[in-house]
Protein backbone atom coordinates (compact mmCIF):
# COMPACT_ATOMS: atom_id res chain seq x y z
CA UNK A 1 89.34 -4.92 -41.23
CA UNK A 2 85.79 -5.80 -40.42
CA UNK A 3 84.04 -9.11 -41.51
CA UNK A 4 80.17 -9.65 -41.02
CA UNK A 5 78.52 -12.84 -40.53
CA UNK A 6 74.62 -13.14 -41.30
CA UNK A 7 72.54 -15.47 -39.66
CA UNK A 8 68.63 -15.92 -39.19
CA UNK A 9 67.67 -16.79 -42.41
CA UNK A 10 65.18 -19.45 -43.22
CA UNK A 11 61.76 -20.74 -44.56
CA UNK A 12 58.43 -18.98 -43.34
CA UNK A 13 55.40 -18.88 -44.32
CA UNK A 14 53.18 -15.88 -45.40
CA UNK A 15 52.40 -13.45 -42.24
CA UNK A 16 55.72 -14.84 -40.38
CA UNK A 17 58.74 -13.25 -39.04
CA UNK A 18 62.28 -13.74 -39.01
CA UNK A 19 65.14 -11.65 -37.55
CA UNK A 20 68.33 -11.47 -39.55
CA UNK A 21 71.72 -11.25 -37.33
CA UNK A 22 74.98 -9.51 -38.91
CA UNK A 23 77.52 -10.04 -36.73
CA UNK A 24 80.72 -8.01 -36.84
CA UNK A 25 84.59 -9.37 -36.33
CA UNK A 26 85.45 -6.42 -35.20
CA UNK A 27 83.99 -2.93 -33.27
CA UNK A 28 81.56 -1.01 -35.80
CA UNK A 29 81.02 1.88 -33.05
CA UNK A 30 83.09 4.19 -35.31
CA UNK A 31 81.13 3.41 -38.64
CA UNK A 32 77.62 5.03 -39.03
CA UNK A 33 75.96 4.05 -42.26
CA UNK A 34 73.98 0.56 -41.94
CA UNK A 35 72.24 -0.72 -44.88
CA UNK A 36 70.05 -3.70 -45.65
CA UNK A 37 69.68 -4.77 -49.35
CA UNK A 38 68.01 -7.62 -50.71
CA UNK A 39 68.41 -9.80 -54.20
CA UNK A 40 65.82 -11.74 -56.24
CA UNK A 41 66.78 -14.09 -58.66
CA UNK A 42 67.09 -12.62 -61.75
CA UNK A 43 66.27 -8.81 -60.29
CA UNK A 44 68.44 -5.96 -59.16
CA UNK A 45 69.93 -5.76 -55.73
CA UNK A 46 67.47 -3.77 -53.57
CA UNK A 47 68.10 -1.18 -50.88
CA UNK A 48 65.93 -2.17 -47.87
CA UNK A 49 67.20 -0.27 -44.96
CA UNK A 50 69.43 2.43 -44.92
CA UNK A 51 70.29 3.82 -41.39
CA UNK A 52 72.25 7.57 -41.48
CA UNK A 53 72.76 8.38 -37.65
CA UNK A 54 69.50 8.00 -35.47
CA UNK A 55 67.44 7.99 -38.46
CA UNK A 56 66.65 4.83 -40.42
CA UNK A 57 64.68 5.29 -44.15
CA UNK A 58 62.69 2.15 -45.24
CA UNK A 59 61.86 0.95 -48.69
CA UNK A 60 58.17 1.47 -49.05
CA UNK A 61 57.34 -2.06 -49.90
CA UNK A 62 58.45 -3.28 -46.38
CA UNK A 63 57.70 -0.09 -44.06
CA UNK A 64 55.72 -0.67 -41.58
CA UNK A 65 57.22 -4.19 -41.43
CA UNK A 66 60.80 -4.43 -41.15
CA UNK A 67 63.00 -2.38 -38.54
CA UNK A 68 66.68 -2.17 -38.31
CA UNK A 69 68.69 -1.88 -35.44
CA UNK A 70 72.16 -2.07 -34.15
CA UNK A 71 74.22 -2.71 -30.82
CA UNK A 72 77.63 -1.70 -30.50
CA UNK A 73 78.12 -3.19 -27.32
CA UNK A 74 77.32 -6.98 -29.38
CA UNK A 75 78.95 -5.43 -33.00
CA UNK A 76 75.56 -6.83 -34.64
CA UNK A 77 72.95 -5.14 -36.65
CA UNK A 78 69.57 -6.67 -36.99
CA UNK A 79 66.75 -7.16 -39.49
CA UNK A 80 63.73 -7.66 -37.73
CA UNK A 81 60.97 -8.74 -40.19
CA UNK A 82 57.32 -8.95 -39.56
CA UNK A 83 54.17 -9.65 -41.69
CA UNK A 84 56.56 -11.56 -44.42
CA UNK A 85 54.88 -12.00 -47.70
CA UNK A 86 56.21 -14.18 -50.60
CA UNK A 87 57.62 -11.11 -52.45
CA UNK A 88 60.27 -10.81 -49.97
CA UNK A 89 61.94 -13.85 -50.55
CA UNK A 90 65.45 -12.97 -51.22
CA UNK A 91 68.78 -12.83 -50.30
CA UNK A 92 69.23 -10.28 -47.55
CA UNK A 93 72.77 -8.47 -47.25
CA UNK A 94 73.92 -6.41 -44.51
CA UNK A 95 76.14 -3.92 -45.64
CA UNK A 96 78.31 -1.18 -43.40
CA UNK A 97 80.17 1.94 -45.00
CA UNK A 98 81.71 4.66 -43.92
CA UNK A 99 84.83 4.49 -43.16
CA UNK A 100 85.63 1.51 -45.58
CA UNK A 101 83.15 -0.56 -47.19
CA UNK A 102 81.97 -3.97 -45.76
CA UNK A 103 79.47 -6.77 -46.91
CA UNK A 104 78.03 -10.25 -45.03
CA UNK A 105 77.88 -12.73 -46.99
CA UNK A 106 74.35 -13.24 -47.72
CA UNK A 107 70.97 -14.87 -45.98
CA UNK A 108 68.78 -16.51 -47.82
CA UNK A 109 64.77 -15.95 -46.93
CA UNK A 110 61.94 -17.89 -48.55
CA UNK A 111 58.27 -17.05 -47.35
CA UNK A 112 55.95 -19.13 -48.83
CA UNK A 113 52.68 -18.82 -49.64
C-alpha cells in the first residue's frame, strides 16, 4: 500500500511560482501513470498533468507553465508551477494508478491578484 503526502502549497501572487511535492510511503518505480488534478470551489475536479511513460500531456490552460516530474530514487513526483495566475487557485492532487489507485491528500494554492 502506497500513501502520498503533498506539500508546497501556499499563497503567491500573480506571475509567481510554487513547486508542489508528493511524497510516496512506499517505492512507486513499478507504477507508471502520474497525474495532477486540480479543484475549484464549486467546479469539477480538473486533470492537469497526466504522465503515460516518458511522455507527459498538459492541460492547455497551464502548458507552457507547469511541468511534472518524478524521481524514483526520492518516491516523489513534482508540480513545478511557473507564471501562476489567479485562475489557478485550487486544490492540487497528485494522483498515481496503475497498479492500484492512490491519492495525496490535497494542497491548497491561492495566487492572488
Amino acid at each position: 500500500q502506497v500513501q502520498l503526502v503533498e506539500s508546497g502549497g501556499g499563497l503567491v501572487q500573480a506571475g509567481g511560482s510554487l513547486r508542489l511535492s508528493c511524497q510516496a510511503s512506499g517505492s512507486i518505480f513499478s507504477i507508471n501513470n502520474m497525474d495532477w488534478y486540480r479543484q475549484a470551489p464549486g467546479q469539477q475536479r480538473e486533470l492537469v498533468a497526466a504522465t503515460r511513460g516518458p511522455i507527459t500531456n498538459y492541460a492547455d490552460s497551464v502548458k507552457g507553465r507547469f511541468t511534472a516530474s518524478r524521481v524514483n530514487a526520492k518516491n516523489t513526483l513534482y508540480l513545478q508551477m511557473n507564471s501562476l495566475k489567479p485562475e489557478d487557485t485550487a486544490v492540487y492532487y497528485c494522483h498515481l494508478w496503475g497498479p492500484g489507485h492512490y491519492w495525496g491528500q490535497g494542497s491548497q494554492v491561492t495566487v492572488s491578484s
